[in-house]
Protein backbone atom coordinates (compact mmCIF):
# COMPACT_ATOMS: atom_id res chain seq x y z
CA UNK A 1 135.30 252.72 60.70
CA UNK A 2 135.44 249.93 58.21
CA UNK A 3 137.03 247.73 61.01
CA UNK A 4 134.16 248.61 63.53
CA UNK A 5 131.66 247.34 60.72
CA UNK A 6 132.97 244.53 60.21
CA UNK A 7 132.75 243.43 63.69
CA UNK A 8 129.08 244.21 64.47
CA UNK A 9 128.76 241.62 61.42
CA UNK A 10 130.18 238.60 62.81
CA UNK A 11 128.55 239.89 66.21
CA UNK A 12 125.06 239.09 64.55
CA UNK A 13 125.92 236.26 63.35
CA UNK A 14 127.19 234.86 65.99
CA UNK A 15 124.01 235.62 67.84
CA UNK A 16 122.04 233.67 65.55
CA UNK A 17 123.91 231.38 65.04
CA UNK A 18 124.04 230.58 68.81
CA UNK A 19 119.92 231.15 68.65
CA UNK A 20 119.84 228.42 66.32
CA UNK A 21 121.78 225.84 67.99
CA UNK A 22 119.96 226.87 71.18
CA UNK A 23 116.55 225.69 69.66
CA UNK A 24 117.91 222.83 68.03
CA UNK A 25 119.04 221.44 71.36
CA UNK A 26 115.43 222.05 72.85
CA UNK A 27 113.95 220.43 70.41
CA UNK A 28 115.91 217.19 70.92
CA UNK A 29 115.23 218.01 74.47
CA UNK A 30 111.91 217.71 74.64
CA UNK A 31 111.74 214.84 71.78
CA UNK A 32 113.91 212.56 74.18
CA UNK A 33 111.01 213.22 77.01
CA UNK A 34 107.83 212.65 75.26
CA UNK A 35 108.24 208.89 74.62
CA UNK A 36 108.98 207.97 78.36
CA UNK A 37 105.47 210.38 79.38
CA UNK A 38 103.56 208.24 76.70
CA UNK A 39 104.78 205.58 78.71
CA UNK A 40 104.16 206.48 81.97
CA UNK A 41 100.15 207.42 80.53
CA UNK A 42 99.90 204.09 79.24
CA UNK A 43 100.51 202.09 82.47
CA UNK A 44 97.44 200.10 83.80
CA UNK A 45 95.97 201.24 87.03
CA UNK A 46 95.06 197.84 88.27
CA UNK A 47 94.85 194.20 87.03
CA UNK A 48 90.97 192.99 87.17
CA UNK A 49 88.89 189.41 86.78
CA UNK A 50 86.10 189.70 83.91
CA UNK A 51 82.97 188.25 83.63
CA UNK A 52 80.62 187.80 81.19
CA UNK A 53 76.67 188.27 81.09
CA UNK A 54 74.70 184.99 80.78
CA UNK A 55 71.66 184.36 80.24
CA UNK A 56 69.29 181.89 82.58
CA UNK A 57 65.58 180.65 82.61
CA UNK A 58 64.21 182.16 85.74
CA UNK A 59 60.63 181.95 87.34
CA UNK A 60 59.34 185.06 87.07
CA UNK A 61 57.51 186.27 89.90
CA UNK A 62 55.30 189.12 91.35
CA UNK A 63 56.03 190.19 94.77
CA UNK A 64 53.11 191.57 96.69
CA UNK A 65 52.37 192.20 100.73
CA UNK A 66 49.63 191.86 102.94
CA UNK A 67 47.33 190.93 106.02
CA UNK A 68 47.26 187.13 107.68
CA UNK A 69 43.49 186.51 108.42
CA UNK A 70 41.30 184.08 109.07
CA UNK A 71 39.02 182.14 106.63
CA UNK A 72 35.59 182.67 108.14
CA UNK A 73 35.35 184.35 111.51
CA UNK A 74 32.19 183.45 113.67
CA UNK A 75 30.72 185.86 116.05
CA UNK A 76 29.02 184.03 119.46
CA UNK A 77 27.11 186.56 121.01
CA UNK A 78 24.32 186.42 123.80
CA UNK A 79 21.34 185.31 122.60
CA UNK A 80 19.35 185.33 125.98
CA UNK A 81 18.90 188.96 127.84
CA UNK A 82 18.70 190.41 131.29
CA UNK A 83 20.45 187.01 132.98
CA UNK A 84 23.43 186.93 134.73
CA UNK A 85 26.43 184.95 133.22
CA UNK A 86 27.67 182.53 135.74
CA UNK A 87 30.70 181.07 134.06
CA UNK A 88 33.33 181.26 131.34
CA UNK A 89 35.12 177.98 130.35
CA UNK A 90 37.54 179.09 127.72
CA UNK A 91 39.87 181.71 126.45
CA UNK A 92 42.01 183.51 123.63
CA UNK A 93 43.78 180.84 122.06
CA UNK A 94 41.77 177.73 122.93
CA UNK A 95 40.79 175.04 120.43
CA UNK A 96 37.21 174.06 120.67
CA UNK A 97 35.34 171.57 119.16
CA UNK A 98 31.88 171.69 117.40
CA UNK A 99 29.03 171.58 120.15
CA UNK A 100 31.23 172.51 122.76
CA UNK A 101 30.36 174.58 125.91
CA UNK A 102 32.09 177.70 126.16
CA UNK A 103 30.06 179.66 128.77
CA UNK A 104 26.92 179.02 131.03
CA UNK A 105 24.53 181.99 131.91
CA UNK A 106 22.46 181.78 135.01
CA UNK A 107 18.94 179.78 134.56
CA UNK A 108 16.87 180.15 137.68
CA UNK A 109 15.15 183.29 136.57
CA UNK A 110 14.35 181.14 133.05
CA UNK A 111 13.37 177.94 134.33
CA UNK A 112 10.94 179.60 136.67
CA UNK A 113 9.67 181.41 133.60
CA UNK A 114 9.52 177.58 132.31
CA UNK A 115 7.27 176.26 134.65
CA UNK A 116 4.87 178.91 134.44
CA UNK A 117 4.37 178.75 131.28
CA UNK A 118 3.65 174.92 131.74
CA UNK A 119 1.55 175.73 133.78
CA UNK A 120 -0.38 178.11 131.36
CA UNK A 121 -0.28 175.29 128.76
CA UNK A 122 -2.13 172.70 131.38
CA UNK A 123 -4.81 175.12 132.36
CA UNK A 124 -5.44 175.66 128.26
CA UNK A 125 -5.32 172.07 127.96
CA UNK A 126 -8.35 171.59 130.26
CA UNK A 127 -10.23 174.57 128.93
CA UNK A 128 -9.96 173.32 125.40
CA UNK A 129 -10.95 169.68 127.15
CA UNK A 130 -13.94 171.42 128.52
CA UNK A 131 -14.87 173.27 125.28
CA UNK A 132 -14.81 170.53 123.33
CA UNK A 133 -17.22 168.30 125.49
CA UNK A 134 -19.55 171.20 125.95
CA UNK A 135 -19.89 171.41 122.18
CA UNK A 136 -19.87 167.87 121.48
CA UNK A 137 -23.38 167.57 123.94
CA UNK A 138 -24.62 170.75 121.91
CA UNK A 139 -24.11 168.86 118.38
CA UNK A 140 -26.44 165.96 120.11
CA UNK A 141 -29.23 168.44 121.37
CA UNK A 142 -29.09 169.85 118.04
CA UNK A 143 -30.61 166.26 116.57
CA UNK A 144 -33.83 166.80 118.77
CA UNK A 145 -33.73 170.24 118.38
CA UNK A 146 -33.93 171.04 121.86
CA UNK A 147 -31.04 173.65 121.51
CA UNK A 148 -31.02 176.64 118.88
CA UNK A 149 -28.06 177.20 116.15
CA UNK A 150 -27.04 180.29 118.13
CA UNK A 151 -26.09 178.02 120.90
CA UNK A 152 -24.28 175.67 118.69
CA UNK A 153 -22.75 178.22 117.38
CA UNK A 154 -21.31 179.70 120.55
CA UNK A 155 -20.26 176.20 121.76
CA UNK A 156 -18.06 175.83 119.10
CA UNK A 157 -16.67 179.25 119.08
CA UNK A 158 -15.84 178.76 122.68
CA UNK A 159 -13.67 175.55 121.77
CA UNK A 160 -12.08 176.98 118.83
CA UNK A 161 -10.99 179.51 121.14
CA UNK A 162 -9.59 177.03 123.48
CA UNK A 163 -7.46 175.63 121.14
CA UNK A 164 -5.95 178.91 120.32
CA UNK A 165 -5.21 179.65 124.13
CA UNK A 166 -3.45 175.95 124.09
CA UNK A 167 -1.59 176.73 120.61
CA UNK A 168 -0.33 180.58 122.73
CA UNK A 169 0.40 178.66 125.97
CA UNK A 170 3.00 176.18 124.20
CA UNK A 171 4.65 178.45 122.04
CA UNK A 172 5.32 180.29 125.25
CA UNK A 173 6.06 177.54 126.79
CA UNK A 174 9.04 176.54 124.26
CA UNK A 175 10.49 179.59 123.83
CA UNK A 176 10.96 179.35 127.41
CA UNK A 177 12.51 176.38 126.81
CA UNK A 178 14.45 178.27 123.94
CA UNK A 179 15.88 180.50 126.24
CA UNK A 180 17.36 178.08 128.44
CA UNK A 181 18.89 176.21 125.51
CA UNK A 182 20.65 179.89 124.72
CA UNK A 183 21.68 180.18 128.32
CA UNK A 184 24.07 177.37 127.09
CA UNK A 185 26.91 179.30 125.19
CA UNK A 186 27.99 176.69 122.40
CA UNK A 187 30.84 176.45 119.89
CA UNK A 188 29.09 176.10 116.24
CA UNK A 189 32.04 174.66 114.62
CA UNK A 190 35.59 173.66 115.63
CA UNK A 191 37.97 176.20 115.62
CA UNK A 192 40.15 178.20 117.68
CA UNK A 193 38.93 181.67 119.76
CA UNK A 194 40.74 184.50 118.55
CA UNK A 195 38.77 186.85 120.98
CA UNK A 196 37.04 186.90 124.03
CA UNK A 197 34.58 190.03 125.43
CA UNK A 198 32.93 187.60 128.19
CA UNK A 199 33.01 188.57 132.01
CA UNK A 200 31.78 186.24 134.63
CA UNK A 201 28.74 188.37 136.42
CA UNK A 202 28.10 190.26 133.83
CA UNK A 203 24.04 190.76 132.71
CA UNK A 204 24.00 189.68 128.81
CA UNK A 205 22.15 192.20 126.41
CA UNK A 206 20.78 190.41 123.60
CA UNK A 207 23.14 190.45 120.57
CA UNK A 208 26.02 192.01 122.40
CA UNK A 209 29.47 189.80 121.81
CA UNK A 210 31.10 187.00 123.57
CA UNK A 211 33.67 185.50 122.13
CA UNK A 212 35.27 184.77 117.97
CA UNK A 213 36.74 181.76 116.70
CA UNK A 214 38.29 181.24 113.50
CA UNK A 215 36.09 178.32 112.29
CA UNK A 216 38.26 175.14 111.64
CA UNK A 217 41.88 177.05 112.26
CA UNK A 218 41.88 178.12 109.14
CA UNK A 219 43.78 181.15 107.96
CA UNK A 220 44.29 182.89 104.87
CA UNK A 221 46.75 184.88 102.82
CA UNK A 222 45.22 188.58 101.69
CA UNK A 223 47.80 189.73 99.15
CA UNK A 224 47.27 193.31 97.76
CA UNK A 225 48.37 192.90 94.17
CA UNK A 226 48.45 196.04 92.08
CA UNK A 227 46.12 196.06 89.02
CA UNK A 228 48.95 195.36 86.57
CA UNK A 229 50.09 192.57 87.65
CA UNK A 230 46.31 191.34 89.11
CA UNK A 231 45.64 189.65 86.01
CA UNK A 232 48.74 187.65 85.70
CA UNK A 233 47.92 185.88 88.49
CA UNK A 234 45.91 182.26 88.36
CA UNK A 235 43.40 180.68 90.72
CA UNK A 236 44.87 177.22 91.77
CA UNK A 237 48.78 178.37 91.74
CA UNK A 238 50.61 178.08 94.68
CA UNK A 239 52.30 181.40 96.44
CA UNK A 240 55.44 181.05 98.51
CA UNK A 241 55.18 183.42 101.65
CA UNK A 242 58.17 184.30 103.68
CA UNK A 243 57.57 184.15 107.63
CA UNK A 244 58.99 186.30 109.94
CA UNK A 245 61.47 184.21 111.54
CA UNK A 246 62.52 183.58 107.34
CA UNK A 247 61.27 180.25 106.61
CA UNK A 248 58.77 179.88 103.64
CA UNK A 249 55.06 179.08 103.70
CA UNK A 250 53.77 177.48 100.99
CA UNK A 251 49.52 178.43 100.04
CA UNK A 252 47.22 178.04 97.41
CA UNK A 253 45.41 181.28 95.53
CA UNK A 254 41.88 180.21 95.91
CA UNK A 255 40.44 183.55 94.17
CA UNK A 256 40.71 186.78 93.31
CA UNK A 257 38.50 190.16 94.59
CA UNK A 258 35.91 191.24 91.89
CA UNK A 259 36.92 194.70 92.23
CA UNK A 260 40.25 197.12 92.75
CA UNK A 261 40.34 199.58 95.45
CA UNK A 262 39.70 203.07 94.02
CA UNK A 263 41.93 204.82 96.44
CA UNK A 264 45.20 202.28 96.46
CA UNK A 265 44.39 200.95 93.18
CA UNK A 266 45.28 197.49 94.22
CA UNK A 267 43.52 194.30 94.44
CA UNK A 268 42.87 191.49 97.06
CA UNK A 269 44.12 188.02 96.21
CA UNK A 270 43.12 185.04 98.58
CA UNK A 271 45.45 182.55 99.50
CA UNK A 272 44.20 179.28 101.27
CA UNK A 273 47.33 178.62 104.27
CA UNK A 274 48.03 174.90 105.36
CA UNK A 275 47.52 174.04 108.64
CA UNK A 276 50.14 174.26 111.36
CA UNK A 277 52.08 177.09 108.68
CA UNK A 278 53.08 179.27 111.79
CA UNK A 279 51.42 182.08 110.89
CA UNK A 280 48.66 184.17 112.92
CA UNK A 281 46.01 186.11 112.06
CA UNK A 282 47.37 189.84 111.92
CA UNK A 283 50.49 189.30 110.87
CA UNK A 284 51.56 191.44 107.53
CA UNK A 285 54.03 189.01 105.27
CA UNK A 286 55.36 189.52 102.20
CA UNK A 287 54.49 186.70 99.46
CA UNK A 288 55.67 185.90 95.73
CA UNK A 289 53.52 184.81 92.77
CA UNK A 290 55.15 182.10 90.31
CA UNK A 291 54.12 183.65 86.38
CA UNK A 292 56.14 181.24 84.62
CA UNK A 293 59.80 180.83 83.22
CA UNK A 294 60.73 183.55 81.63
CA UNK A 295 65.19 184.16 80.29
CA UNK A 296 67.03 186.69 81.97
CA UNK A 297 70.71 188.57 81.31
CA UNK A 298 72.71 188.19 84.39
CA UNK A 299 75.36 189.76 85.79
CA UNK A 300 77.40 188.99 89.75
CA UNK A 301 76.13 191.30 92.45
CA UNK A 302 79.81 192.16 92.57
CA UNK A 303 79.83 193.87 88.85
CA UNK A 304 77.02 196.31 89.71
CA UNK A 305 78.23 200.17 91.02
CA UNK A 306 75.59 202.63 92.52
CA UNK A 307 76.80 206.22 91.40
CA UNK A 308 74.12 208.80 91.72
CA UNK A 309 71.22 207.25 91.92
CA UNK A 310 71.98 205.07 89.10
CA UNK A 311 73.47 201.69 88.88
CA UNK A 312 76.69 200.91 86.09
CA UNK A 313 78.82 198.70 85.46
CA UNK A 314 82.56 198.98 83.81
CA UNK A 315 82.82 197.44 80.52
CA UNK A 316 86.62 196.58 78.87
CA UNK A 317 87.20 196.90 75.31
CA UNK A 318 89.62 194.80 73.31
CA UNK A 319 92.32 197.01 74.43
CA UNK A 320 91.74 196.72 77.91
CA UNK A 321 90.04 200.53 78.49
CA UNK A 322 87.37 200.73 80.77
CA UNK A 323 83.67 202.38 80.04
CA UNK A 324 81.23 202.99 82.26
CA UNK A 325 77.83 201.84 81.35
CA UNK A 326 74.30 202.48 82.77
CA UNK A 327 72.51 199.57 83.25
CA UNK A 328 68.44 198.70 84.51
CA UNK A 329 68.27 195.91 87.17
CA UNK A 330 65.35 193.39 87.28
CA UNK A 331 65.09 190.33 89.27
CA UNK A 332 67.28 188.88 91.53
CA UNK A 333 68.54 185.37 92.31
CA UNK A 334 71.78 183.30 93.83
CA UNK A 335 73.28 186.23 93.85
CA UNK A 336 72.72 187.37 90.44
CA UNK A 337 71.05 190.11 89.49
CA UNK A 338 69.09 190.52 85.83
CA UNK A 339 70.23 193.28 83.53
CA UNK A 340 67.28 194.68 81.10
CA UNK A 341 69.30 196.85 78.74
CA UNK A 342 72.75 198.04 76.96
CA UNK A 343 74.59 194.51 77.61
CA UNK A 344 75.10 191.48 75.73
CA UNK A 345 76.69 187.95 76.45
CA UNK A 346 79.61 188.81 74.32
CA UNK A 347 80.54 191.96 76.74
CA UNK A 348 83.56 191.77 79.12
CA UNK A 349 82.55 193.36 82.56
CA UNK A 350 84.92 193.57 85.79
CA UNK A 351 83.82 191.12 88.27
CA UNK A 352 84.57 193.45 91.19
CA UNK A 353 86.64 196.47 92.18
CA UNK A 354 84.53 198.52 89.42
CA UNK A 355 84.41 202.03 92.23
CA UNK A 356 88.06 202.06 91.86
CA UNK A 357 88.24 201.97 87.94
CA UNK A 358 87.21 205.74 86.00
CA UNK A 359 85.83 205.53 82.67
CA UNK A 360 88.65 205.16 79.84
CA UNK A 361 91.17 204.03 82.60
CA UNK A 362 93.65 201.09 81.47
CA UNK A 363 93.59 197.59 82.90
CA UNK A 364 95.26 194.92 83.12
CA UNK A 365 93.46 191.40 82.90
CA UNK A 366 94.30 189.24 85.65
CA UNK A 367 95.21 185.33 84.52
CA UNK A 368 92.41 184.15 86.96
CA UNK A 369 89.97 185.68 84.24
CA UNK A 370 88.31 182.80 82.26
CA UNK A 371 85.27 183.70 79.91
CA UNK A 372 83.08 180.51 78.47
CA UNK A 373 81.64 180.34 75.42
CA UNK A 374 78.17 181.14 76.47
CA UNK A 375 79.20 184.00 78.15
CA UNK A 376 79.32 182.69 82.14
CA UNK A 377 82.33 183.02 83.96
């Protein structure tokens, strides 16, 4: 029994004994690993250009849209009714000049209106001839008093009358003349006819439209300007306005709209186009205002990320780890873009490559990488 005892003794501590050593070993195990895994963690996961913010004096301009029209747009109408028009001499695009015939309505009916009315003014001519004789013989009778005053009187009321006939006879007689004149379809000012209603054989109803022109070929810009930015802008200044094929157009604001429109809440702003600018009335064009210089923090297209909804862009600390950082984009120029908030000129961004780059990542800084001293690449 005493033998047996002593056994299970050294039994146990062999056990923990071996226990003991077992641990030990793990535990020099495990140290060995965990510097080579700090390793491995600390490797960059790509080798990036920086750039730094600068800051540049850029014109700062308002952007606004709106209709081509033209300056002053005259109506010709028909002027003369019930006549037939025999001819049209022009047509949508045409340049006229001042006085020019554009379209001839048919004057028989009119002139043979004319010559009766002539007529009526020569027959009034004679009766006011013979009413004034008759009363000049009464005014001599009346000296011998052969004649009484109610004879005189009627004499001269007779030849007063006369002359009223005449003074009825020629004002129908020139606006028979009048008529003809209108059977004439002139251009009142030079121009160019943006639209034409008239139809050869057609019977003209007085006031009824013929044709438009756009008095002198002159256009103008109608920018709708909302009523922020309405007041910034200055009569006199001169407005850049993009064409459609891309070139630029370059007007004058002449003035702006006494009121805002209650619905849209934006205002009309006039702008006086040069001749020959390639524009035509009804296009829609887009247009920027010049404000004045104004600095602006810029960053490379190439540094800006979109990530839901919002744009960042990945700044690197002095040990090289990466942070993501919301930024607000403004105006944009040479492909630069302005940056309004939570960057400076001293920050390091990465130029490009910033989607492949998560926030606290490692980089390395690639030797192309040079950083001035006012912050510019």
């Amino acid at each position: 029994m005493k033998y047996l005892s002593l056994d299970l003794k050294f039994t146990s501590a062999s056990i923990q004994a071996f226990l003991i050593s077992t641990l030990a070993i793990n535990l020099v195990a495990c140290g060995a690993k965990s510097p080579s895994a700090e390793a491995a963690k600390a490797q960059p996961v790509i080798a990036v250009e920086l750039v730094s913010p600068s800051t540049k004096d850029w014109q700062e301009q308002i952007t606004a849209s709106g209709n081509v029209a033209a300056w002053q747009e005259a109506t010709i109408g028909v002027e003369v009714g019930g006549v037939k028009l025999d001819s049209v001499l022009v047509n949508v695009g045409d340049q006229v000049r001042k006085g020019q015939l554009l379209a001839q309505f048919n004057e028989d009916s009119l002139r043979t209106d004319l010559a009766q009315q002539e007529a009526a003014v020569a027959l009034a001519e004679a009766n006011l001839g013979k009413a004034n004789s008759e009363y000049d013989r009464a005014k001599l009778l009346e000296t011998t008093g052969s004649i009484s005053q109610q004879d005189i009187t009627q004499y001269q009321t007779t030849a007063a009358t006369a002359s009223a006939n005449l003074a009825s006879a020629k004002a129908l007689r020139d606006a028979s003349l009048l008529k003809i004149r209108y059977a004439k379809i002139i251009a009142p000012d030079d121009g160019v006819i943006s639209s034409r209603t008239a139809t050869v054989g057609a019977v003209g109803t007085v006031g009824s439209e013929l044709f438009k022109l756009i008095r002198n070929n002159r256009l103008e810009w109608r920018a709708e300007v909302d009523a922020e930015n309405l007041g910034r802008i200055q009569s006199g200044k001169a407005v850049t306005l993009l064409r459609p094929d891309g070139k630029q157009v370059i007007g004058s604001v002449r003035q702006l709209a006494p009121t805002i429109d209650s619905n849209t809440r934006y205002g009309l702003v006039y702008v006086d186009l040069p001749a020959h600018s390639g524009l035509t009335a009804g296009m829609y064009v887009k247009g920027l205002f010049s404000t004045g210089v104004k600095p602006a923090l810029t960053v490379p297209e190439s540094t800006i990320m979109f990530r839901d909804g919002n744009n960042y862009v990945m700044k690197i600390d002095a040990e090289n780890r990466a942070h993501q950082i919301k930024v607000t984009t403004g105006r944009r120029q040479d492909q630069q873009i302005e940056i309004s908030n939570n960057l400076s000129v001293d920050d390091k961004l990465i130029l490009s490559g910033a989607s492949f780059v998560n926030d606290g990542d490692l980089v390395s800084v690639s030797a192309n990488t040079s950083i001035n001293k006012d912050g510019a690449q």
